[in-house]
PDB file of N, CA and C in Angstrom:
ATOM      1  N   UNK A   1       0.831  -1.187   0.000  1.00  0.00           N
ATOM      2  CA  UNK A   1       0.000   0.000   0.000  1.00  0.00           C
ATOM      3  C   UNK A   1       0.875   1.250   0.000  1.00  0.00           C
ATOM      4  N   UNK A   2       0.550   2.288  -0.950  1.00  0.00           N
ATOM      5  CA  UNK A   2       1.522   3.887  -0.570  1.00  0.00           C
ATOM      6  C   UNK A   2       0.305   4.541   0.074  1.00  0.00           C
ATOM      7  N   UNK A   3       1.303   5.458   0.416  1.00  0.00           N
ATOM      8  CA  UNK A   3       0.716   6.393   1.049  1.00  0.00           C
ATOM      9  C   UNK A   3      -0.655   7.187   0.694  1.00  0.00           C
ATOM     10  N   UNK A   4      -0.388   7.397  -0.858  1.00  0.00           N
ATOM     11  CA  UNK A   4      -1.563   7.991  -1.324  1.00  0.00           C
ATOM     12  C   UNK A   4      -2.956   6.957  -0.734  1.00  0.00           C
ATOM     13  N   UNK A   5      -3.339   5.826  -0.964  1.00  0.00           N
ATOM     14  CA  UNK A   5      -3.982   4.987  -0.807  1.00  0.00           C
ATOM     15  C   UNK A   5      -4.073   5.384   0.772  1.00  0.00           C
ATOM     16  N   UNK A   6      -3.174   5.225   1.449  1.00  0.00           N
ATOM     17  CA  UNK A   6      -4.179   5.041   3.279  1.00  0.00           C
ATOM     18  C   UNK A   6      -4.892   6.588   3.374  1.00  0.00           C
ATOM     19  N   UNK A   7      -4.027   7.558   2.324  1.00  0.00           N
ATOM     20  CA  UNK A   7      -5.047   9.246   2.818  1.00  0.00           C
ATOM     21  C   UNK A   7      -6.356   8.868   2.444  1.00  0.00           C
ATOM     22  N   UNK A   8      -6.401   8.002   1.376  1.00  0.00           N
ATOM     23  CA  UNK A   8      -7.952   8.153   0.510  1.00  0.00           C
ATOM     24  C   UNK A   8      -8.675   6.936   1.461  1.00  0.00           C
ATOM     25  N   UNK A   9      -8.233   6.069   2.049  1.00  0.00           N
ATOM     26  CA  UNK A   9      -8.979   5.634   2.843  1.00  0.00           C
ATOM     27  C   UNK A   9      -9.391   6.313   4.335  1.00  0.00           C
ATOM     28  N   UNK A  10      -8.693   7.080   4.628  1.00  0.00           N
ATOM     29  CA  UNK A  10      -8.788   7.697   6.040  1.00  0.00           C
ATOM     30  C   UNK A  10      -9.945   8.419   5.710  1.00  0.00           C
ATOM     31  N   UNK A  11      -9.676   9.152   4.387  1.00  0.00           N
ATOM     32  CA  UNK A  11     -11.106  10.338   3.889  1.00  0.00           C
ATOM     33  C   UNK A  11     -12.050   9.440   3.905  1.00  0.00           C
ATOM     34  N   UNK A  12     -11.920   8.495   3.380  1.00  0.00           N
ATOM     35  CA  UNK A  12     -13.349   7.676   2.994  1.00  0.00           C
ATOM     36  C   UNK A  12     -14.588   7.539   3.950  1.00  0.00           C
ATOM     37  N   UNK A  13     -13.535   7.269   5.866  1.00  0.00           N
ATOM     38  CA  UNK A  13     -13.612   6.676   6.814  1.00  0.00           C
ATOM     39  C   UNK A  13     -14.980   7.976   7.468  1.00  0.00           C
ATOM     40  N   UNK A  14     -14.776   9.227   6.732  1.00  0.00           N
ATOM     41  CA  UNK A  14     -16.111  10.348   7.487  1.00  0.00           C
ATOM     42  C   UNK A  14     -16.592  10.303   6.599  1.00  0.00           C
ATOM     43  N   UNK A  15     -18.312  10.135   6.373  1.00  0.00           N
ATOM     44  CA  UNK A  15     -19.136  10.000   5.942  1.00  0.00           C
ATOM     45  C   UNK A  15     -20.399  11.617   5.721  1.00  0.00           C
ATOM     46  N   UNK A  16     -20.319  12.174   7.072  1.00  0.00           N
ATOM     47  CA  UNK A  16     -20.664  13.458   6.908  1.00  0.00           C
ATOM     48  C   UNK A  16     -20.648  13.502   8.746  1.00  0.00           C
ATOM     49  N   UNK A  17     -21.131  15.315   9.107  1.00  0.00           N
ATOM     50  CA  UNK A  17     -21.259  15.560  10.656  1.00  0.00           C
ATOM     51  C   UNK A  17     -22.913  15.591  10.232  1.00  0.00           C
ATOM     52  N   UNK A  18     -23.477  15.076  11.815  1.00  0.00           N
ATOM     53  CA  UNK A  18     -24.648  14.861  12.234  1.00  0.00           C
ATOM     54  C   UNK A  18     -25.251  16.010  12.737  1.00  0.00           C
ATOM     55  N   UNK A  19     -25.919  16.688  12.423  1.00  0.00           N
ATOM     56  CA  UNK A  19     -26.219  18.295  12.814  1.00  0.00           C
ATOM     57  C   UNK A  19     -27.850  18.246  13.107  1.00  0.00           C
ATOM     58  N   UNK A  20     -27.720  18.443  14.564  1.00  0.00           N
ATOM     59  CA  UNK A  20     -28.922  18.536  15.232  1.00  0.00           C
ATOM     60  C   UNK A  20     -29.074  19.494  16.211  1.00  0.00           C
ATOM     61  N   UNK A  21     -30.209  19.906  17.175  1.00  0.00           N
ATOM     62  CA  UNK A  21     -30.059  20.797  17.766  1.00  0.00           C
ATOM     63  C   UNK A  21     -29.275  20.693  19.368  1.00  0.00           C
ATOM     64  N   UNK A  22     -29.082  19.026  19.889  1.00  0.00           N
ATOM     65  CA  UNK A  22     -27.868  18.886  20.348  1.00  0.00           C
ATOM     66  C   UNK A  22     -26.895  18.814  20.353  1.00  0.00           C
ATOM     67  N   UNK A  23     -26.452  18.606  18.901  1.00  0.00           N
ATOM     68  CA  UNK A  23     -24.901  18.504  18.829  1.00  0.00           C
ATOM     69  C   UNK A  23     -24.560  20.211  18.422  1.00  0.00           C
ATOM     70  N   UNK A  24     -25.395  20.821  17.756  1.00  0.00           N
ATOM     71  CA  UNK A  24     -25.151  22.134  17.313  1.00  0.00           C
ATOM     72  C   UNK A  24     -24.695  22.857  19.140  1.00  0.00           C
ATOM     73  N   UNK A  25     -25.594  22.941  20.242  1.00  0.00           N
ATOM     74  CA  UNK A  25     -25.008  22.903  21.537  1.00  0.00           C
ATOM     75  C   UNK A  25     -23.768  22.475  22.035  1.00  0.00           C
ATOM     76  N   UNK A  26     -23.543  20.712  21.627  1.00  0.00           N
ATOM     77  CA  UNK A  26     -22.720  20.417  22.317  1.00  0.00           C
ATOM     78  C   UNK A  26     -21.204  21.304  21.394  1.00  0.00           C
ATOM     79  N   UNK A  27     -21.188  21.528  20.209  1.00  0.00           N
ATOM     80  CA  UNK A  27     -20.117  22.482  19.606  1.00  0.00           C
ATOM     81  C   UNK A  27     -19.224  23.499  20.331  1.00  0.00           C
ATOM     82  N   UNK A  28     -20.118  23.911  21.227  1.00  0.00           N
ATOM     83  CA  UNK A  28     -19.600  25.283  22.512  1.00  0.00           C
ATOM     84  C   UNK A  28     -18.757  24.461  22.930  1.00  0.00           C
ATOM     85  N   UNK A  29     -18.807  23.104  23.715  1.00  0.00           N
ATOM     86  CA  UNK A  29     -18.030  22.459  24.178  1.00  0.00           C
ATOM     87  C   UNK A  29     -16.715  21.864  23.822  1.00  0.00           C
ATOM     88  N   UNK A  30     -16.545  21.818  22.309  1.00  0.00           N
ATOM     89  CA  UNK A  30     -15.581  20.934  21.428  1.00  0.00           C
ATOM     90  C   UNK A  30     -16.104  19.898  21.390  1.00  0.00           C
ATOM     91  N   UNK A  31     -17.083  19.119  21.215  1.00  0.00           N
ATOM     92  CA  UNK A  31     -17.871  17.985  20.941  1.00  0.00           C
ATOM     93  C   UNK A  31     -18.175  17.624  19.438  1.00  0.00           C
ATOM     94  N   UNK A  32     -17.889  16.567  18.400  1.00  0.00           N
ATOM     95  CA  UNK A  32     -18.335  16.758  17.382  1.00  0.00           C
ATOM     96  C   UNK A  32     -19.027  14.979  17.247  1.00  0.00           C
ATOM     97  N   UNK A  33     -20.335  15.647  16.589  1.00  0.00           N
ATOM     98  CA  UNK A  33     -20.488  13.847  16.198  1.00  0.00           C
ATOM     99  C   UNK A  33     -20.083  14.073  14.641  1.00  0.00           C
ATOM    100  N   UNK A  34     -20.327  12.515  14.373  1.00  0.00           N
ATOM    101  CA  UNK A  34     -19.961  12.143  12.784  1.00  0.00           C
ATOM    102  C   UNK A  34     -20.552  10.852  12.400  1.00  0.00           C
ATOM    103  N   UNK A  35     -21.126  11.046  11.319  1.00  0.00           N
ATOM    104  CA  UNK A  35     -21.167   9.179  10.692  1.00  0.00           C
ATOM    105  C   UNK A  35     -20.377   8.979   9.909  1.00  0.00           C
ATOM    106  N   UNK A  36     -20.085   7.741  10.508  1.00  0.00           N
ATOM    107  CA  UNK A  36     -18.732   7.133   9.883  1.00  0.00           C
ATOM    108  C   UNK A  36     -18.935   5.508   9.506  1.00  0.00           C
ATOM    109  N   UNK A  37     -17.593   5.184   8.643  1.00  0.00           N
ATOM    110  CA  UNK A  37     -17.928   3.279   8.388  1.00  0.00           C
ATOM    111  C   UNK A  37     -18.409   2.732   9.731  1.00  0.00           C
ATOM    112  N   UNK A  38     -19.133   1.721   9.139  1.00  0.00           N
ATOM    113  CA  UNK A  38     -19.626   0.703  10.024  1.00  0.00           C
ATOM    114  C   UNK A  38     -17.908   0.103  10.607  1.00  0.00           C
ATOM    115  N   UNK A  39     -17.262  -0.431   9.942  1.00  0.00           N
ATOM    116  CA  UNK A  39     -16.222  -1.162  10.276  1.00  0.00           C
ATOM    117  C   UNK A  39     -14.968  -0.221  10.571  1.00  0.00           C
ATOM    118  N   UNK A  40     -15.052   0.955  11.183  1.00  0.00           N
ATOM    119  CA  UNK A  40     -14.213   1.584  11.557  1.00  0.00           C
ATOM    120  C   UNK A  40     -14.035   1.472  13.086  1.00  0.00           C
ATOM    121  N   UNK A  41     -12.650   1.739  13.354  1.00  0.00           N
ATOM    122  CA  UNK A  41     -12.606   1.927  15.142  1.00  0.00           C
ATOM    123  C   UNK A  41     -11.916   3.035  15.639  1.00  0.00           C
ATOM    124  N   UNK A  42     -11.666   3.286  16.321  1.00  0.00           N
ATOM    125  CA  UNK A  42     -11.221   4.393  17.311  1.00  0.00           C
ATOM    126  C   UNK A  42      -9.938   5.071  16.725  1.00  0.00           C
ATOM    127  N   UNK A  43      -8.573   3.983  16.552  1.00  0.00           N
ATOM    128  CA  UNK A  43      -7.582   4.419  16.224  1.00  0.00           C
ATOM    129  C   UNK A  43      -7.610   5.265  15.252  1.00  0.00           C
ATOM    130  N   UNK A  44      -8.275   4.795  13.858  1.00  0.00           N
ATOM    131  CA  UNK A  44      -8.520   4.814  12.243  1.00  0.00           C
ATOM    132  C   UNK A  44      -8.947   6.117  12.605  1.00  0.00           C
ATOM    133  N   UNK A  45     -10.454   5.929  13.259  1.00  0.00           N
ATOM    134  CA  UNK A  45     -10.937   7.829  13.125  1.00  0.00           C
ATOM    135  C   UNK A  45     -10.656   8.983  14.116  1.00  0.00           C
ATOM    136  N   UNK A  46      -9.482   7.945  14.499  1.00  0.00           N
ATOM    137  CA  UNK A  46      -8.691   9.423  15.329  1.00  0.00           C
ATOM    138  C   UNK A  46      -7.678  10.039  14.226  1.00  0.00           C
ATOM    139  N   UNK A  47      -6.855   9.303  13.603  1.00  0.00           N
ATOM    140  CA  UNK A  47      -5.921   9.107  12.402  1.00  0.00           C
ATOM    141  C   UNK A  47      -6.630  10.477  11.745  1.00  0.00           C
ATOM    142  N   UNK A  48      -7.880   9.654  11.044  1.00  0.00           N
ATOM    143  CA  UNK A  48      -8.731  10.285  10.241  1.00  0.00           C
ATOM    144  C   UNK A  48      -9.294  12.143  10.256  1.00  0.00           C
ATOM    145  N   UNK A  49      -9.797  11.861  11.684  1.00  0.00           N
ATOM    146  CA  UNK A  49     -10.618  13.299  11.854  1.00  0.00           C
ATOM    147  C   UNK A  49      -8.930  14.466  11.565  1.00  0.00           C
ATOM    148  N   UNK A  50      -7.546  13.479  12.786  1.00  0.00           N
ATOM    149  CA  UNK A  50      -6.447  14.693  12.840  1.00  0.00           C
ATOM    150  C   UNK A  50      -5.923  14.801  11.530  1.00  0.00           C
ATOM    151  N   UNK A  51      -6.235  14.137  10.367  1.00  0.00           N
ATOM    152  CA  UNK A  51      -5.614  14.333   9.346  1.00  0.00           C
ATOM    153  C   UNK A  51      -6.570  15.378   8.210  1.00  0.00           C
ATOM    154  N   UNK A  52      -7.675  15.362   8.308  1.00  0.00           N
ATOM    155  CA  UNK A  52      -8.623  16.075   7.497  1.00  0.00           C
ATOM    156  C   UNK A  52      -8.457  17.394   7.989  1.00  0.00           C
ATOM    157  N   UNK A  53      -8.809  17.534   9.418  1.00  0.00           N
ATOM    158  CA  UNK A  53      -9.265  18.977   9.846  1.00  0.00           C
ATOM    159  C   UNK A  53      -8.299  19.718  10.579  1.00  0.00           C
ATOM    160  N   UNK A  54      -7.252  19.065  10.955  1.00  0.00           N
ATOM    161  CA  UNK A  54      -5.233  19.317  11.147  1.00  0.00           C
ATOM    162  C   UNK A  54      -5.846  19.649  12.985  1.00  0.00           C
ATOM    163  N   UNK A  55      -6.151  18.923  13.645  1.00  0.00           N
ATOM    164  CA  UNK A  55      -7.041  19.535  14.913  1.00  0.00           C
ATOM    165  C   UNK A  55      -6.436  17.716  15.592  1.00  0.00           C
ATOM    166  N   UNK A  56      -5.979  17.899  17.533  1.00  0.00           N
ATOM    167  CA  UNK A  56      -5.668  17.225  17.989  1.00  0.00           C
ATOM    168  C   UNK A  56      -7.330  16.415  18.759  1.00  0.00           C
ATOM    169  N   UNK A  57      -7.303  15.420  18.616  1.00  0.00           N
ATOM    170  CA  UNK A  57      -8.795  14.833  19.355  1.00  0.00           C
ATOM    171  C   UNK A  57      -7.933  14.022  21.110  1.00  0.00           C
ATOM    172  N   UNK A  58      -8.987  14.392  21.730  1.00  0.00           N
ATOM    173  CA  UNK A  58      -8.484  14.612  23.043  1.00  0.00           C
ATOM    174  C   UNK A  58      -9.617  13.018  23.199  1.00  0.00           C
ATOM    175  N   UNK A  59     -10.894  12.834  22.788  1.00  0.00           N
ATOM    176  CA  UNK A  59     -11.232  11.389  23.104  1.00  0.00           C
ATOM    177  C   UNK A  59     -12.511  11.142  22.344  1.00  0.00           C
ATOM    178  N   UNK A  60     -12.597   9.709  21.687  1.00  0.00           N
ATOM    179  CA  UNK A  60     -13.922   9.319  21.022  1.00  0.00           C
ATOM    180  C   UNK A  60     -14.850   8.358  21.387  1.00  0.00           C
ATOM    181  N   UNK A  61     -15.796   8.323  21.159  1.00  0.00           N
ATOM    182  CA  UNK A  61     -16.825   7.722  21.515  1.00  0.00           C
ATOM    183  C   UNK A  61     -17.575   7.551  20.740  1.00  0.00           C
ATOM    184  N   UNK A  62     -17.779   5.793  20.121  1.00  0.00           N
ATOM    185  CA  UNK A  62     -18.264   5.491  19.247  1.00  0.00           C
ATOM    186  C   UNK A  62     -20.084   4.663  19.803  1.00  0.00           C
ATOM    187  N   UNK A  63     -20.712   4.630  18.851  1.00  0.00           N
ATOM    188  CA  UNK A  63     -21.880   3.983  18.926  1.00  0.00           C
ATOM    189  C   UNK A  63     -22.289   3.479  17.684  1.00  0.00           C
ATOM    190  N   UNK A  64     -23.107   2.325  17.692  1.00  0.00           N
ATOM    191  CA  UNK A  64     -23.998   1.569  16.109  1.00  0.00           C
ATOM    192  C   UNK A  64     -25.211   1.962  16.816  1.00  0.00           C
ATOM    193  N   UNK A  65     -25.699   2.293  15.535  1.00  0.00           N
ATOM    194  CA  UNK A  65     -27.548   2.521  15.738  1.00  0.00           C
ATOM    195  C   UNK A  65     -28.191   1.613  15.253  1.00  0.00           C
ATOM    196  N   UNK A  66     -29.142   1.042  15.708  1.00  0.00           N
ATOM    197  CA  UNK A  66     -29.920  -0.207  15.812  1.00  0.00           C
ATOM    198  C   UNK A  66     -30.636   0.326  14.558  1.00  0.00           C
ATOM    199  N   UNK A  67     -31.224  -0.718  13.298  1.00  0.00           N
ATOM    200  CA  UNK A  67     -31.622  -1.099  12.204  1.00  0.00           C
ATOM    201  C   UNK A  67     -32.866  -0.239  12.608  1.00  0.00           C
ATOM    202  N   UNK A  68     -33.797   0.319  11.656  1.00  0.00           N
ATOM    203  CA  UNK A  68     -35.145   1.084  12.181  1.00  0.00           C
ATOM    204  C   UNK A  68     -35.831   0.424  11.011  1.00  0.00           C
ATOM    205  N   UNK A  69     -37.379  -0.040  11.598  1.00  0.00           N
ATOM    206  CA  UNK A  69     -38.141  -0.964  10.733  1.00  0.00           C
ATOM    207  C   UNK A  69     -39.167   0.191  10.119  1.00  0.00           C
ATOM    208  N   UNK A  70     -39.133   0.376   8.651  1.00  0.00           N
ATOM    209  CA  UNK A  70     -40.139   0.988   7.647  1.00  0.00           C
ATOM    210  C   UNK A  70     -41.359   0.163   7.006  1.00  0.00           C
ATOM    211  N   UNK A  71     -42.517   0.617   7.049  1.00  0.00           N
ATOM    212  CA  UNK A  71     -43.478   0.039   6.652  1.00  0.00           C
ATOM    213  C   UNK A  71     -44.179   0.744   5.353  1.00  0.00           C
ATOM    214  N   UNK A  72     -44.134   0.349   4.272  1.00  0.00           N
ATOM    215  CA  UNK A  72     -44.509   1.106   2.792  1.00  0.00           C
ATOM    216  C   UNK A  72     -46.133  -0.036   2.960  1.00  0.00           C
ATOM    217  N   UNK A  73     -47.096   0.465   3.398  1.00  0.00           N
ATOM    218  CA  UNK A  73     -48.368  -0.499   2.860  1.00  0.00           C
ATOM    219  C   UNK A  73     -47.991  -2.045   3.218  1.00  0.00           C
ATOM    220  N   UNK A  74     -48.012  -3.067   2.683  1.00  0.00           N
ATOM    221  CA  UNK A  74     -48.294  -4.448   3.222  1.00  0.00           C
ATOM    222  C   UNK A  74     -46.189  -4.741   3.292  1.00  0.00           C
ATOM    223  N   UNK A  75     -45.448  -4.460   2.635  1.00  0.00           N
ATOM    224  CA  UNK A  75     -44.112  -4.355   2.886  1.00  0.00           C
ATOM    225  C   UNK A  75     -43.177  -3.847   4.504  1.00  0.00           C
ATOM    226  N   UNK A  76     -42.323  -4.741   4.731  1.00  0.00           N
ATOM    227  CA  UNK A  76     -41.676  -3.886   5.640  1.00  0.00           C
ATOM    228  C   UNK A  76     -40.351  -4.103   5.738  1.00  0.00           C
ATOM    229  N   UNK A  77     -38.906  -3.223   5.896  1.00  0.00           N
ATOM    230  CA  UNK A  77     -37.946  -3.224   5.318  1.00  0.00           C
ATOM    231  C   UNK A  77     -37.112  -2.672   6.262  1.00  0.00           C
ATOM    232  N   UNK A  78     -35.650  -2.334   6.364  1.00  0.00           N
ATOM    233  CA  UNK A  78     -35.175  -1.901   7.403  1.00  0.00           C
ATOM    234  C   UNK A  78     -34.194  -0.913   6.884  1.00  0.00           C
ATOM    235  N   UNK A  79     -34.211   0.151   7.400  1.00  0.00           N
ATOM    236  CA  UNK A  79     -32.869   1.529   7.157  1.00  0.00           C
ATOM    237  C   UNK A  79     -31.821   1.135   6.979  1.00  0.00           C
ATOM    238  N   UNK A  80     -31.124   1.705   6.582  1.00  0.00           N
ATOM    239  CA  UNK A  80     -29.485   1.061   6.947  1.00  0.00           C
ATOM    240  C   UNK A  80     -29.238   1.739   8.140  1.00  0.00           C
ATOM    241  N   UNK A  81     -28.536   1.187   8.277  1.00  0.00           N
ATOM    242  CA  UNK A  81     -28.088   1.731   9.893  1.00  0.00           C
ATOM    243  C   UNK A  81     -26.521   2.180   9.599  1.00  0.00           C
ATOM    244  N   UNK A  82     -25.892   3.562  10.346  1.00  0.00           N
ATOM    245  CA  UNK A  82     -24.524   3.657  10.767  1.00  0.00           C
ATOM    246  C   UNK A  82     -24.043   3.762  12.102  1.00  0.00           C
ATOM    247  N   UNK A  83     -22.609   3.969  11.772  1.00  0.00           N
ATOM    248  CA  UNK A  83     -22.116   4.394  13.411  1.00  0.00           C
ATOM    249  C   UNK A  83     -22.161   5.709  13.601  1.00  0.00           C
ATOM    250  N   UNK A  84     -22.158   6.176  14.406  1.00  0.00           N
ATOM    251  CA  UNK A  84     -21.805   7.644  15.069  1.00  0.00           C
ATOM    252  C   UNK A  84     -20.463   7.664  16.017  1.00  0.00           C
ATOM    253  N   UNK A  85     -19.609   8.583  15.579  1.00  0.00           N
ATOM    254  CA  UNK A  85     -18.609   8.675  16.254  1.00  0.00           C
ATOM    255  C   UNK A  85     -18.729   9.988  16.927  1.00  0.00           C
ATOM    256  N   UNK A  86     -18.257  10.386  18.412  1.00  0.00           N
ATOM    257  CA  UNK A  86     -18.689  11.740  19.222  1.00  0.00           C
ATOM    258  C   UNK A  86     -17.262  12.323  19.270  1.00  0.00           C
ATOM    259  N   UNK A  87     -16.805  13.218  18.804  1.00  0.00           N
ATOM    260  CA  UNK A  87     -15.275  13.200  19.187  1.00  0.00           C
ATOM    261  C   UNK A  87     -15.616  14.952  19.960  1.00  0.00           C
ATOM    262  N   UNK A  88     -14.356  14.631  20.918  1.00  0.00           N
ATOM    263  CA  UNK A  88     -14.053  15.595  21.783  1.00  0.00           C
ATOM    264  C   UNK A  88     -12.821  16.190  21.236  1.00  0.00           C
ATOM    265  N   UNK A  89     -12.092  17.700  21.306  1.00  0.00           N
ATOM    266  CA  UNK A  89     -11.517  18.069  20.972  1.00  0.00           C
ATOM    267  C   UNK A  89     -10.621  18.894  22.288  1.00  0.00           C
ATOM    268  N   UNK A  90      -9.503  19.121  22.221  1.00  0.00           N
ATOM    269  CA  UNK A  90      -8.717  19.958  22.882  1.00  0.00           C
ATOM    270  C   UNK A  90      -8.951  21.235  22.947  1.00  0.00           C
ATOM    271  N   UNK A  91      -8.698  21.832  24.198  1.00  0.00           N
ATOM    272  CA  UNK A  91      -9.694  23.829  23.912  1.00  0.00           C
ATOM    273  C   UNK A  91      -9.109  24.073  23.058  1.00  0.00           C
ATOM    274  N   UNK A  92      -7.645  24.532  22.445  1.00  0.00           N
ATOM    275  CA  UNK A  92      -7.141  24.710  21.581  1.00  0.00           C
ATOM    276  C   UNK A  92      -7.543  24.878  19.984  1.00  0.00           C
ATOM    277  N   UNK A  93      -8.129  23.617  20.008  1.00  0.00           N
ATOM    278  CA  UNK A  93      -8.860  23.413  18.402  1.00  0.00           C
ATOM    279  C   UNK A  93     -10.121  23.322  18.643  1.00  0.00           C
ATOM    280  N   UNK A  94     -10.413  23.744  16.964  1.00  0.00           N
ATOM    281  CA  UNK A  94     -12.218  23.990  16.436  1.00  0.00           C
ATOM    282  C   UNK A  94     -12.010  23.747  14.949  1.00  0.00           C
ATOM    283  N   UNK A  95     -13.143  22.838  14.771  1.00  0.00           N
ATOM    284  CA  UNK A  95     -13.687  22.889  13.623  1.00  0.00           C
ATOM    285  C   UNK A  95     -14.740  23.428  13.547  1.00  0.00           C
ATOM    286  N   UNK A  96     -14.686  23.871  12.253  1.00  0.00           N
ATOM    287  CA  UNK A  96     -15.919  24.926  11.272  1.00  0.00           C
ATOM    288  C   UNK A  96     -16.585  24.038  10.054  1.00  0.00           C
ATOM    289  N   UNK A  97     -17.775  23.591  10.585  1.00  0.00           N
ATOM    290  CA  UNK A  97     -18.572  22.947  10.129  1.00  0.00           C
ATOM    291  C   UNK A  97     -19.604  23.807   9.335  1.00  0.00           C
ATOM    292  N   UNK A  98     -19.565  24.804   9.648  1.00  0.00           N
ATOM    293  CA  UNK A  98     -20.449  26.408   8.838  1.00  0.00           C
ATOM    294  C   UNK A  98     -20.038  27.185   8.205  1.00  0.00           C
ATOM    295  N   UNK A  99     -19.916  27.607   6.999  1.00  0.00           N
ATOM    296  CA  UNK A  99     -18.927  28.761   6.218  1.00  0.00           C
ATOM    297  C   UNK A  99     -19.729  29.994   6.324  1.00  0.00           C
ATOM    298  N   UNK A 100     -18.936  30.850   6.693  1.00  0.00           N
ATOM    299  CA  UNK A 100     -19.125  32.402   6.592  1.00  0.00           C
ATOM    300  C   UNK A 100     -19.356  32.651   5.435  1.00  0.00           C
ATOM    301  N   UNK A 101     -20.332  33.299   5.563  1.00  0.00           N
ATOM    302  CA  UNK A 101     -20.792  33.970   4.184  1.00  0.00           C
ATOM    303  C   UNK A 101     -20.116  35.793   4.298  1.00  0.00           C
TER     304      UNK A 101
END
């Protein structure tokens, strides 16, 4: 494997940030969630987040969200489900998840 290859997998590894009206709160704090691979772990999206956003992560906290059952009329089917990763950040650093206009 070169190098180019593990950056493009590390990128691969964030999926998007989860923006709600708690996590938009928990932001004051240095708190960020994220969905990320199912088959990712701790090390990878620590790697990951300090390599995208150049910011030190101080601790993560991962979770899987349980499958959610949809009902279309006599059919019933299930969401996909991801992980959520919560990462905490050092006072020091911030990410900007909002562009100034």
């Amino acid at each position: 494997m070169t190098k180019q290859d593990d950056k493009i997998k590390l990128l691969n590894l964030i999926k998007y940030p989860i923006i709600t009206d708690k996590t938009t709160k928990d932001i004051e704090n240095n708190i960020y969630c994220f969905a990320v691979d199912k088959y990712a772990n701790k090390l990878k999206l620590k790697k990951a987040i300090e390599y995208i956003f150049d910011v030190k992560v101080k601790k993560i906290n991962t979770l899987n969200s349980p499958p959610k059952i949809k009902k279309i009329g006599k059919f019933k089917g299930k969401k996909s489900r991801h992980k959520k990763a919560i990462i905490k950040l050092y006072n020091q650093y911030t990410i900007n998840l909002f562009e100034d206009n």
